[in-house]
Structures are given as C-alpha cells and as structure tokens.
Protein backbone atom coordinates (compact mmCIF):
# COMPACT_ATOMS: atom_id res chain seq x y z
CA UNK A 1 -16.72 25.86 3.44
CA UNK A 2 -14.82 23.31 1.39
CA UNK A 3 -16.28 19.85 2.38
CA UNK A 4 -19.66 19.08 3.80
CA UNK A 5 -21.49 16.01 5.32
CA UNK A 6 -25.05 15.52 5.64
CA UNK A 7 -25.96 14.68 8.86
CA UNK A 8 -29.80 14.30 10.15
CA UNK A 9 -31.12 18.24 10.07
CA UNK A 10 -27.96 20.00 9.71
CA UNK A 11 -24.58 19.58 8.34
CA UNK A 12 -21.30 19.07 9.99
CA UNK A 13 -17.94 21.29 8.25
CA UNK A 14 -15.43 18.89 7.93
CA UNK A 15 -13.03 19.99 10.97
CA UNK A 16 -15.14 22.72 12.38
CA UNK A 17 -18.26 23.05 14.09
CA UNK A 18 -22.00 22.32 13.11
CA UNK A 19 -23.81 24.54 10.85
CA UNK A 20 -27.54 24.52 12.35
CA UNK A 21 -30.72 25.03 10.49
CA UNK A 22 -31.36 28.33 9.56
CA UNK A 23 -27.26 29.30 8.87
CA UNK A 24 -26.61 30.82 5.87
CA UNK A 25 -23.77 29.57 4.47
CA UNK A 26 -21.34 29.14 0.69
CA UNK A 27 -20.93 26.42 -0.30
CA UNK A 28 -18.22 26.20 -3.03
CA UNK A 29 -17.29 22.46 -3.29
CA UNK A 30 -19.54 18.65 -3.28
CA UNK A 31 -22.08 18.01 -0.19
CA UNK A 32 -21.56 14.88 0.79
CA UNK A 33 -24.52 12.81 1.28
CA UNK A 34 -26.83 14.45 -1.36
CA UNK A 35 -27.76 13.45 -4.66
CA UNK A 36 -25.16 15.86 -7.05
CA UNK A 37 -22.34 14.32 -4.75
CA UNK A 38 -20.98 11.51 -7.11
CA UNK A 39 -21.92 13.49 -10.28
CA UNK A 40 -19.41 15.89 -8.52
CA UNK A 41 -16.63 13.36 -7.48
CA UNK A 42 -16.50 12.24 -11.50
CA UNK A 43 -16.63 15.50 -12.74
CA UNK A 44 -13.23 16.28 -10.60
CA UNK A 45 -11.55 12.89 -10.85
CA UNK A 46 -12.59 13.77 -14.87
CA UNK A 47 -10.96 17.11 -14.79
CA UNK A 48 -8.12 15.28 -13.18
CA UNK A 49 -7.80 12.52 -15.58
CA UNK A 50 -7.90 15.11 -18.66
CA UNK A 51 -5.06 16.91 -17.37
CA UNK A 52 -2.84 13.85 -16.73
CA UNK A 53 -3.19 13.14 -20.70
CA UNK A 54 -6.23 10.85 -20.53
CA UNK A 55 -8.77 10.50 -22.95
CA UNK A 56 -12.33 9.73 -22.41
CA UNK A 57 -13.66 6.52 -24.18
CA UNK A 58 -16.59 7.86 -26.23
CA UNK A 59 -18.11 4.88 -26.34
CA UNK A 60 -18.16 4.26 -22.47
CA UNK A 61 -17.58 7.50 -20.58
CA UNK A 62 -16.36 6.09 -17.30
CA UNK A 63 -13.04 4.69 -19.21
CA UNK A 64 -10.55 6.94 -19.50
CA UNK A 65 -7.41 5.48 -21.60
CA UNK A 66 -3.67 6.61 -21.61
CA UNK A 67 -1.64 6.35 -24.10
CA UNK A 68 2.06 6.95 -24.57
CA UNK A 69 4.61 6.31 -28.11
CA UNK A 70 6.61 3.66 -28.02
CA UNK A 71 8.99 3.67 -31.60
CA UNK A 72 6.25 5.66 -33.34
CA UNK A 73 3.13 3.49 -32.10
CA UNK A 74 0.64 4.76 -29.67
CA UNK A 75 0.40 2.05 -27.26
CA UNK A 76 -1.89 2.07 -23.91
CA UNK A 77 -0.10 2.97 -21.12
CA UNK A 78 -2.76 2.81 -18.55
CA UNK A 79 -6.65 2.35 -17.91
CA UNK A 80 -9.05 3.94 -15.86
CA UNK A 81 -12.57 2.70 -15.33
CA UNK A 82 -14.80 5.25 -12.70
CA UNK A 83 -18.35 4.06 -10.92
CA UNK A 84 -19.60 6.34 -8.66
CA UNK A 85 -16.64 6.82 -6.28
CA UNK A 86 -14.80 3.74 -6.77
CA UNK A 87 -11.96 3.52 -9.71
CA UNK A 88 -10.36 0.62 -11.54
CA UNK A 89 -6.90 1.43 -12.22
CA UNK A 90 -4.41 -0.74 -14.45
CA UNK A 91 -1.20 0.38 -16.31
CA UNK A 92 2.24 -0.77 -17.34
CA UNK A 93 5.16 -0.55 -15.39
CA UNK A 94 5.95 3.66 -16.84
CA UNK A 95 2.87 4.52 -14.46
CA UNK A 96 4.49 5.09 -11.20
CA UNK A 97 5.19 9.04 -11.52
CA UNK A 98 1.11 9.01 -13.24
CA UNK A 99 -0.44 7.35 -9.90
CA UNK A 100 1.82 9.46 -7.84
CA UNK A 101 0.09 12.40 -9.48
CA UNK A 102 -3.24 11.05 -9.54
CA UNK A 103 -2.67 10.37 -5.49
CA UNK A 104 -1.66 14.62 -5.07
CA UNK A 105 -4.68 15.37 -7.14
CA UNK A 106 -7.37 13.54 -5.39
CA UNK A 107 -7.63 11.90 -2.04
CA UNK A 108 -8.42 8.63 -1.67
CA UNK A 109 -10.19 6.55 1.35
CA UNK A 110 -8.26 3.33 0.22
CA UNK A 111 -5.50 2.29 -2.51
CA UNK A 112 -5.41 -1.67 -3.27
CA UNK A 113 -3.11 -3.38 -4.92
CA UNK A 114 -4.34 -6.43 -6.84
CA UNK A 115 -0.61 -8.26 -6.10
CA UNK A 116 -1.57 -7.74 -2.38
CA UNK A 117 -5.20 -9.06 -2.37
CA UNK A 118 -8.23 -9.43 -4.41
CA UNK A 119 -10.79 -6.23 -4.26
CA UNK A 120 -14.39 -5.83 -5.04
CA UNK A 121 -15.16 -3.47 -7.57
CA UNK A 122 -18.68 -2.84 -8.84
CA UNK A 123 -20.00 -6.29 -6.88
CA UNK A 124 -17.15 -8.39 -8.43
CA UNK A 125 -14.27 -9.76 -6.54
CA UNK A 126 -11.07 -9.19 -9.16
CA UNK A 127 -7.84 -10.53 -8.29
CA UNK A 128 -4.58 -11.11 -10.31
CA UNK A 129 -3.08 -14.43 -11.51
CA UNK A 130 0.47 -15.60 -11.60
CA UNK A 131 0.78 -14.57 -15.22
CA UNK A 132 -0.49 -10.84 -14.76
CA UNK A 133 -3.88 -11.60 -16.40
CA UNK A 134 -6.84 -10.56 -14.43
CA UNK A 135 -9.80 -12.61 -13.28
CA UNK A 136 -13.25 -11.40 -11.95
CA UNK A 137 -15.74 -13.55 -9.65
CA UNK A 138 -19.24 -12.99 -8.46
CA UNK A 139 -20.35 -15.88 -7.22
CA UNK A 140 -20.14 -14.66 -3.82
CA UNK A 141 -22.90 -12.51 -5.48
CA UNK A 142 -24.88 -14.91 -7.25
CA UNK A 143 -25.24 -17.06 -4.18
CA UNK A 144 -27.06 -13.90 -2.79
CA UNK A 145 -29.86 -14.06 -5.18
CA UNK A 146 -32.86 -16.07 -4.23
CA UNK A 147 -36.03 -16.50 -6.47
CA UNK A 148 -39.59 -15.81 -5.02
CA UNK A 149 -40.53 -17.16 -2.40
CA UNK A 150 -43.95 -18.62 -2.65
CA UNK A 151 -46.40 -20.37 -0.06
CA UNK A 152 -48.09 -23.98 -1.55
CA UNK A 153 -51.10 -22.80 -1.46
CA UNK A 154 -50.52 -19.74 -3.58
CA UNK A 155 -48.23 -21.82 -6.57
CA UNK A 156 -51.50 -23.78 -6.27
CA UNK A 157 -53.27 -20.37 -7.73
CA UNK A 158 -51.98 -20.65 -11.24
CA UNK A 159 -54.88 -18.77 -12.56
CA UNK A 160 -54.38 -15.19 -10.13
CA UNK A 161 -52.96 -12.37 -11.07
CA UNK A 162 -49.59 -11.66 -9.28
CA UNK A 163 -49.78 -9.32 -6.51
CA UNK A 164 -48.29 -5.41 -5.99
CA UNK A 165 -45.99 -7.56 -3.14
CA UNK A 166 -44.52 -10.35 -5.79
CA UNK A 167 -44.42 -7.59 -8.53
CA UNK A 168 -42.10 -5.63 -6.65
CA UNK A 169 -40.19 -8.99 -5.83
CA UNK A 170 -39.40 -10.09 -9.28
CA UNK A 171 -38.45 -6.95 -10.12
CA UNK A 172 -36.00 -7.03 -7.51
CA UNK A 173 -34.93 -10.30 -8.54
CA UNK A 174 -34.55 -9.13 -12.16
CA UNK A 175 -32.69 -6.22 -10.98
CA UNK A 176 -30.39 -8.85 -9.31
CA UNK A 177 -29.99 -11.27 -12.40
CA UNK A 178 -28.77 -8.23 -14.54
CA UNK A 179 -25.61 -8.25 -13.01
CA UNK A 180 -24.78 -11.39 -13.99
C-alpha cells in the first residue's frame, strides 16, 4: 500500500478497494488523516528540498533558502517557507528548471501564481504589487474575531469569578488575537 485515507472504521487504498477492520496490512508510506501525516509530508518535501541544494534556516526550520553564485557572491536564488501542507514559494527568474523539479518530486493539489491572483497562506491573503514587492492582509481575518459576549446582567457581576464557559472563550479569543 502506498497511500492511505482514513475513512470512519476502515481505510480506503487510494485506487483500490477498502481495507476492512481486522485486515492486516503494510503500510510503507503517510496515512492520511492521522496525526504523523503532516510530520510525514515535511519530512519528504524536506528530503526533497535538501536534494535540490536547499538549506534549512536554523533559526526557523520551515524556511528552506537557495542560494546560487553570481560573480563570486552567494546570492538567494529562491525561498521556501512549509506549514503543515501548504508551501510559500518565491525565487528569481533562474528558478524555472528548480520548480519544474520540485513539481516531479512531489505532487501537488494546487500551484498559484501570485501574478494570477492573491492566495491565502497561513490565514493571510498575499498578493503581488506592480513593482514585484509582496503584500500580506488579514483583515478578512481580523473581522472574524469577536470579543465575549456577555449578558447585562452578568457585566453587572463585577465581583464573580469567571466561569469554565467564558474561560474557555477568552482563551479562544486569545488564541485568535495571536495571529495578529
């Protein structure tokens, strides 16, 4: 079996029949729809990356950087940022024959160009301006977040401890606020 999918009580081969409980069965690549899955996807696209001539940002480990001697100086030639299975790509204009490779290596559900239309990436919108520079927007995402939402009578209850209930719905909140 090369790729699985998760589906209620049993799993489903990709192009073959169901596997029902109780089959004993190898599994020898990701399961799609369990918890190692992305920690699987990044370890490929990683492997992938690394033999392209990538190098892994040490700092931040879902960059991976390019670069490529122009006149003796080691200039970027292209940028990678992963996040879960969703990737970032930007590079100059030597990266055709790299993203052609990168497209053979791995198979992708989607490939966006930012010329054609903006894309959300990691609950941004990014698009490209006129000039080549990039710009990023979340207010579509910030208009999402709403604060708690409190009767009268219980704002009137300055004195009470919060509830389990509005606990858990700051914390969401929060949670929210942090990407910003």
């Amino acid at each position: 079996m090369k790729v699985a999918v998760l589906r209620g009580s049993a799993f489903v081969e990709a192009g073959r029949q169901e596997i029902k409980v109780g089959d004993i069965v190898r599994v020898v690549k990701g399961i799609f729809g369990l918890a190692e899955s992305p920690r699987l996807w990044y370890q490929k696209f990683r492997k992938v990356l690394i033999d392209l001539g990538f190098f892994e940002s040490s700092i931040t480990k879902c960059l991976f950087i390019k670069f490529r001697n122009v006149n003796g100086r080691m200039m970027i030639q292209a940028l990678i940022a992963l996040h879960v299975d969703d990737a970032f790509i930007a590079g100059d204009d030597t990266c055709g024959p790299i993203w052609e490779d990168l497209k053979k290596a791995l198979t992708f559900g989607e490939w966006q160009n930012l010329r054609d239309k903006p894309t959300k990436f990691c609950g941004r919108f990014l698009f490209r301006e006129s000039d080549e520079s990039f710009q990023s927007d979340i207010g579509f995402y910030a208009e999402t977040i709403h604060g708690l939402q409190l009767s009268p009578e219980r704002k009137r209850e300055t004195e009470a401890l919060v509830t389990p209930a509005e606990y858990s719905a700051l914390q969401m909140v929060n949670g929210q606020l942090n990407w910003l």
